[in-house]
C-alpha atoms as a PDB file:
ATOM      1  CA  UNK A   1     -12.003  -6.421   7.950  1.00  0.00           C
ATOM      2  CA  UNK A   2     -12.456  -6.646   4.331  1.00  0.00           C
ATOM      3  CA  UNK A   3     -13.903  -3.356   3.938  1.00  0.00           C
ATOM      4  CA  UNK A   4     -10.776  -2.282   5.447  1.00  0.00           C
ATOM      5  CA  UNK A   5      -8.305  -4.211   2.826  1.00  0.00           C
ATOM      6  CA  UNK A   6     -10.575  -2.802   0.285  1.00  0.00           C
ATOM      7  CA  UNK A   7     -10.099   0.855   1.363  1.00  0.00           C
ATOM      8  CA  UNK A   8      -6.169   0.705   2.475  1.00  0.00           C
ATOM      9  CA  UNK A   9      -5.790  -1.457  -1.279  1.00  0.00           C
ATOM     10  CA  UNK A  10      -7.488   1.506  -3.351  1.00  0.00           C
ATOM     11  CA  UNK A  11      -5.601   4.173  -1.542  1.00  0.00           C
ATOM     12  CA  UNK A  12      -2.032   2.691  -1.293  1.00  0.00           C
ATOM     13  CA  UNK A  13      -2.732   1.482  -4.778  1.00  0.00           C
ATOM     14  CA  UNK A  14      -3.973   4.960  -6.119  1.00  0.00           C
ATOM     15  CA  UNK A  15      -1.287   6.286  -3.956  1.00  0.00           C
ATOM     16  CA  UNK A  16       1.770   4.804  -5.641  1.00  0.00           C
ATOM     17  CA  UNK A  17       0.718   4.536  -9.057  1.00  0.00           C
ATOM     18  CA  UNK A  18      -0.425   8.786  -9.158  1.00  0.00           C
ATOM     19  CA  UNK A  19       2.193  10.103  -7.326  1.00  0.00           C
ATOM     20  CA  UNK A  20       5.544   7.377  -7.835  1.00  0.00           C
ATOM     21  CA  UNK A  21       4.652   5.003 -11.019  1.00  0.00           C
ATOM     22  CA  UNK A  22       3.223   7.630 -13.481  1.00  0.00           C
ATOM     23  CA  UNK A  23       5.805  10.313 -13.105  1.00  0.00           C
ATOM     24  CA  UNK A  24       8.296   7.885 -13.402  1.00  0.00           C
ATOM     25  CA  UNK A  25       6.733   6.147 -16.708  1.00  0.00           C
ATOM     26  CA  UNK A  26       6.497  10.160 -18.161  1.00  0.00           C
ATOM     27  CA  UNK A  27       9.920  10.087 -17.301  1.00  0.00           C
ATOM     28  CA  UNK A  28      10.876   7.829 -20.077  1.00  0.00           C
ATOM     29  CA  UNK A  29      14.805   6.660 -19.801  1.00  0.00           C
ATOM     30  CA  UNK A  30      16.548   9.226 -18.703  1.00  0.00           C
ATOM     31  CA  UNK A  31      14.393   9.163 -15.252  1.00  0.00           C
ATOM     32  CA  UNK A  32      14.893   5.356 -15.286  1.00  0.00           C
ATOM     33  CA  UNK A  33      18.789   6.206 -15.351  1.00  0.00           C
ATOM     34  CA  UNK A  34      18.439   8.689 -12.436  1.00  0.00           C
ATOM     35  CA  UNK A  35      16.383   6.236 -10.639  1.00  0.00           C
ATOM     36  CA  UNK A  36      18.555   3.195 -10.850  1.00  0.00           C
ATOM     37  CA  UNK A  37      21.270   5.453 -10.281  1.00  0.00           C
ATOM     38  CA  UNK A  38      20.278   6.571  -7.065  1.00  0.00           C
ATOM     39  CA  UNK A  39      18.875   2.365  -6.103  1.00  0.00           C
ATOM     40  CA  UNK A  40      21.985   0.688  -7.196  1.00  0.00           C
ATOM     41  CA  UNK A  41      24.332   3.421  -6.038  1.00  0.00           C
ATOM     42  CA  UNK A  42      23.040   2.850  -2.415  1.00  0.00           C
ATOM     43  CA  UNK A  43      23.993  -0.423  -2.972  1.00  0.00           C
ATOM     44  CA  UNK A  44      27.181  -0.400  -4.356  1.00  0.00           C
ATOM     45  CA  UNK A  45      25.514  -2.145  -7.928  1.00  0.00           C
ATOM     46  CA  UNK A  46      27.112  -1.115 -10.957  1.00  0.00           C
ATOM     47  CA  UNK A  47      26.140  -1.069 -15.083  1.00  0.00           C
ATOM     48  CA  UNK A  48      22.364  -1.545 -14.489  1.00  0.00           C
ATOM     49  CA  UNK A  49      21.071   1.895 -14.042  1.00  0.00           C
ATOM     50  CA  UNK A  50      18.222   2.076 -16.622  1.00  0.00           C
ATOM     51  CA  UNK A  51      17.060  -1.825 -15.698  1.00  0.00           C
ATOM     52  CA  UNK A  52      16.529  -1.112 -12.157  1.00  0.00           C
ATOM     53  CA  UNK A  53      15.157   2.039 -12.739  1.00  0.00           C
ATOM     54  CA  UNK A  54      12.753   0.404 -15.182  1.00  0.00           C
ATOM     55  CA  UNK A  55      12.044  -2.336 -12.580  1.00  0.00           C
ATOM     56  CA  UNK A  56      11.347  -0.038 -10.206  1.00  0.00           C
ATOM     57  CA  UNK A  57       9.144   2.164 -12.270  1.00  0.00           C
ATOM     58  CA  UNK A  58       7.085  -1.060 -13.407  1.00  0.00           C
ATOM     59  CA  UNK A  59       6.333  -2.306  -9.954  1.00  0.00           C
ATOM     60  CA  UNK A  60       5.061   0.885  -8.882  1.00  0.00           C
ATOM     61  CA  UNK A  61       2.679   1.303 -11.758  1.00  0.00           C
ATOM     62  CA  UNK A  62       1.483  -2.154 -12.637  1.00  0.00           C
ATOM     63  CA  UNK A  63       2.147  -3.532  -9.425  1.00  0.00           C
ATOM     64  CA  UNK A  64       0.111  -0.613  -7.845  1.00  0.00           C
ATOM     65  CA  UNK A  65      -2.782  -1.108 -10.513  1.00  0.00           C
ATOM     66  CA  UNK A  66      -2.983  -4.696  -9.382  1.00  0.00           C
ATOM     67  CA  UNK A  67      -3.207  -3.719  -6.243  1.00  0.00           C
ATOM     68  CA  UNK A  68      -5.817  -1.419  -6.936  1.00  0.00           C
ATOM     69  CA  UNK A  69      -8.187  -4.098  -8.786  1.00  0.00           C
ATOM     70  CA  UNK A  70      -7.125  -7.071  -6.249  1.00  0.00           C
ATOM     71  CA  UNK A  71      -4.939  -8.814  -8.967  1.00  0.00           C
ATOM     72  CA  UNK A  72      -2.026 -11.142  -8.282  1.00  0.00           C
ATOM     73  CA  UNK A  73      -1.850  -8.966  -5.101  1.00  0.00           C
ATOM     74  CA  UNK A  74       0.363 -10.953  -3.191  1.00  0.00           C
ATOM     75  CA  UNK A  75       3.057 -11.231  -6.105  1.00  0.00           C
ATOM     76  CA  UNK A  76       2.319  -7.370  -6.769  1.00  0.00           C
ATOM     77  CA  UNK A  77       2.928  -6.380  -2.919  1.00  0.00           C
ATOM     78  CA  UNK A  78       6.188  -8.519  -2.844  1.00  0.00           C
ATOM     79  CA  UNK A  79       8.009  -6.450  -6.006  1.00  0.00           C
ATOM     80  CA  UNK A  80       6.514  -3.428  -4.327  1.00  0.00           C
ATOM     81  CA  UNK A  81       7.739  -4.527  -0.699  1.00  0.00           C
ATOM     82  CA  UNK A  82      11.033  -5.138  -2.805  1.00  0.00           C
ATOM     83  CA  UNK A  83      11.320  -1.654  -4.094  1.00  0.00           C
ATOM     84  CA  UNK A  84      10.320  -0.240  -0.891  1.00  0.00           C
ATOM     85  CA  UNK A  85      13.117  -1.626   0.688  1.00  0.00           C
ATOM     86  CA  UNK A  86      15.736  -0.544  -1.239  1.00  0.00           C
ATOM     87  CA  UNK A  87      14.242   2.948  -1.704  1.00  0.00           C
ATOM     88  CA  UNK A  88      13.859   3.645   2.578  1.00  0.00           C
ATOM     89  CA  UNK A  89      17.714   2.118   2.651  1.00  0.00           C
ATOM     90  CA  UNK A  90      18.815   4.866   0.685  1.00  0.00           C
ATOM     91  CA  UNK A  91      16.725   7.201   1.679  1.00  0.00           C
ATOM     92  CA  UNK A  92      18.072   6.435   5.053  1.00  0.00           C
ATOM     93  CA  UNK A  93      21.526   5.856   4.318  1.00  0.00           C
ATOM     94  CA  UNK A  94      20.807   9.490   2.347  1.00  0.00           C
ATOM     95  CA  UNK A  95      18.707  11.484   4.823  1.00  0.00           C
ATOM     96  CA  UNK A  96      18.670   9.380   7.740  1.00  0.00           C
ATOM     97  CA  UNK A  97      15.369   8.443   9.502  1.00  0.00           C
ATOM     98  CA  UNK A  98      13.237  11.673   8.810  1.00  0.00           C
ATOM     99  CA  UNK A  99      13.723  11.181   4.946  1.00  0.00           C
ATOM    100  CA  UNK A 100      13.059   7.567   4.743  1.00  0.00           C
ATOM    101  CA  UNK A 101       9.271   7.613   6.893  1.00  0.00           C
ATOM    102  CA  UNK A 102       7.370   7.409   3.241  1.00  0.00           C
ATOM    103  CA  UNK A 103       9.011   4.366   2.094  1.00  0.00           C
ATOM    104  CA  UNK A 104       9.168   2.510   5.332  1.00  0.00           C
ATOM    105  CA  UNK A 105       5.508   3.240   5.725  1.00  0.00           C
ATOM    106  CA  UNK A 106       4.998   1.946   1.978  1.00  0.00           C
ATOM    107  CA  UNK A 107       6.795  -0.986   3.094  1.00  0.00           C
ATOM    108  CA  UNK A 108       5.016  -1.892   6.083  1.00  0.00           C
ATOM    109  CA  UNK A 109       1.971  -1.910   4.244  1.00  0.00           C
ATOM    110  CA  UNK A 110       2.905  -4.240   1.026  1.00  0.00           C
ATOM    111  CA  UNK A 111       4.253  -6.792   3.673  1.00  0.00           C
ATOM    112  CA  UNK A 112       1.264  -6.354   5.618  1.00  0.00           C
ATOM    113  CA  UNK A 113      -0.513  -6.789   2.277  1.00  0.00           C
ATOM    114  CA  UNK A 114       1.759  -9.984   1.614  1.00  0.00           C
ATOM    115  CA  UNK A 115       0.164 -11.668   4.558  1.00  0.00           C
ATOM    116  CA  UNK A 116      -3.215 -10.670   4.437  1.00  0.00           C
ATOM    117  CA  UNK A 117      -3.764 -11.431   0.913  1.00  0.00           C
ATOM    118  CA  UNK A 118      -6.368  -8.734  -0.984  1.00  0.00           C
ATOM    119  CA  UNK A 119      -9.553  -9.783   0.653  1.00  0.00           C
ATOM    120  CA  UNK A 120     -12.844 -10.735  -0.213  1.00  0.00           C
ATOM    121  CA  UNK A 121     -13.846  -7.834  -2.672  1.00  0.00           C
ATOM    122  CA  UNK A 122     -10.789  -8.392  -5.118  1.00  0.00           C
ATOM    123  CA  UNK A 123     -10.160  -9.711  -8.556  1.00  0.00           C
ATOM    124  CA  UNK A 124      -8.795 -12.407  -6.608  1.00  0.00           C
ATOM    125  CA  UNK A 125     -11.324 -13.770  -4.642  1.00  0.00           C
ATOM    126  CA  UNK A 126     -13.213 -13.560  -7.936  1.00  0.00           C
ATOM    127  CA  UNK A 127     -10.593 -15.917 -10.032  1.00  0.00           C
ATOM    128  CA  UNK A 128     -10.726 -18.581  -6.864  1.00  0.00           C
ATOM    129  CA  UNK A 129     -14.530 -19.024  -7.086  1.00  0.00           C
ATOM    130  CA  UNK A 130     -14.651 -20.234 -10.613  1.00  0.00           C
END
């Protein structure tokens, strides 16, 4: 079982930081714009682009690094979970249910995550033993 956290943590955590957080950090503002554009547009938020595009762009590259390592995982998954959400509700309000399968899967894992805590071979089972 904690083989398995370990392997589903590296991957998810690889997985979101390469292909979502980094592009969206090389992005600099004017992706961050775009992306809280498209979040807060979906729902109905106005005057907050950048921030929520920022928001969104930290939690998928430090939250997905901590995820990675086994750090604050729980707190990590639940800004992740939190982005998730809002990206598969406009993806699906968007595309409908086709478009939205990557978040929703995303999602199902960081709550997953949220409950099972990272494990035994995680920064965090390290910080409880001392």
């Amino acid at each position: 079982m904690n083989r398995a956290l370990l392997l589903t943590r590296a991957v998810f955590g690889f997985l979101i930081v390469y292909l979502h957080g980094i592009p969206k950090l090389m992005g600099g503002p004017e992706r961050w714009q775009r992306l809280g554009s498209s979040l807060t547009g979906s729902l109905g938020i106005e005057g907050v682009n950048i921030f929520f595009g920022f928001m969104a762009m930290m939690a998928e590259t430090l939250g997905g690094l901590m995820i990675l390592i086994g750090l604050y995982t729980k707190i990590s998954a639940s800004f992740l979970a939190f982005t998730m959400l809002v990206a598969f509700s406009g993806h699906l309000a968007r595309d409908g249910f086709a478009g939205s399968e990557k978040p929703l899967l995303f999602l199902a894992y960081f709550v997953g995550l949220i409950l099972s805590g990272a494990g035994t071979f995680s920064v965090d089972k390290l910080r409880r033993k001392k």
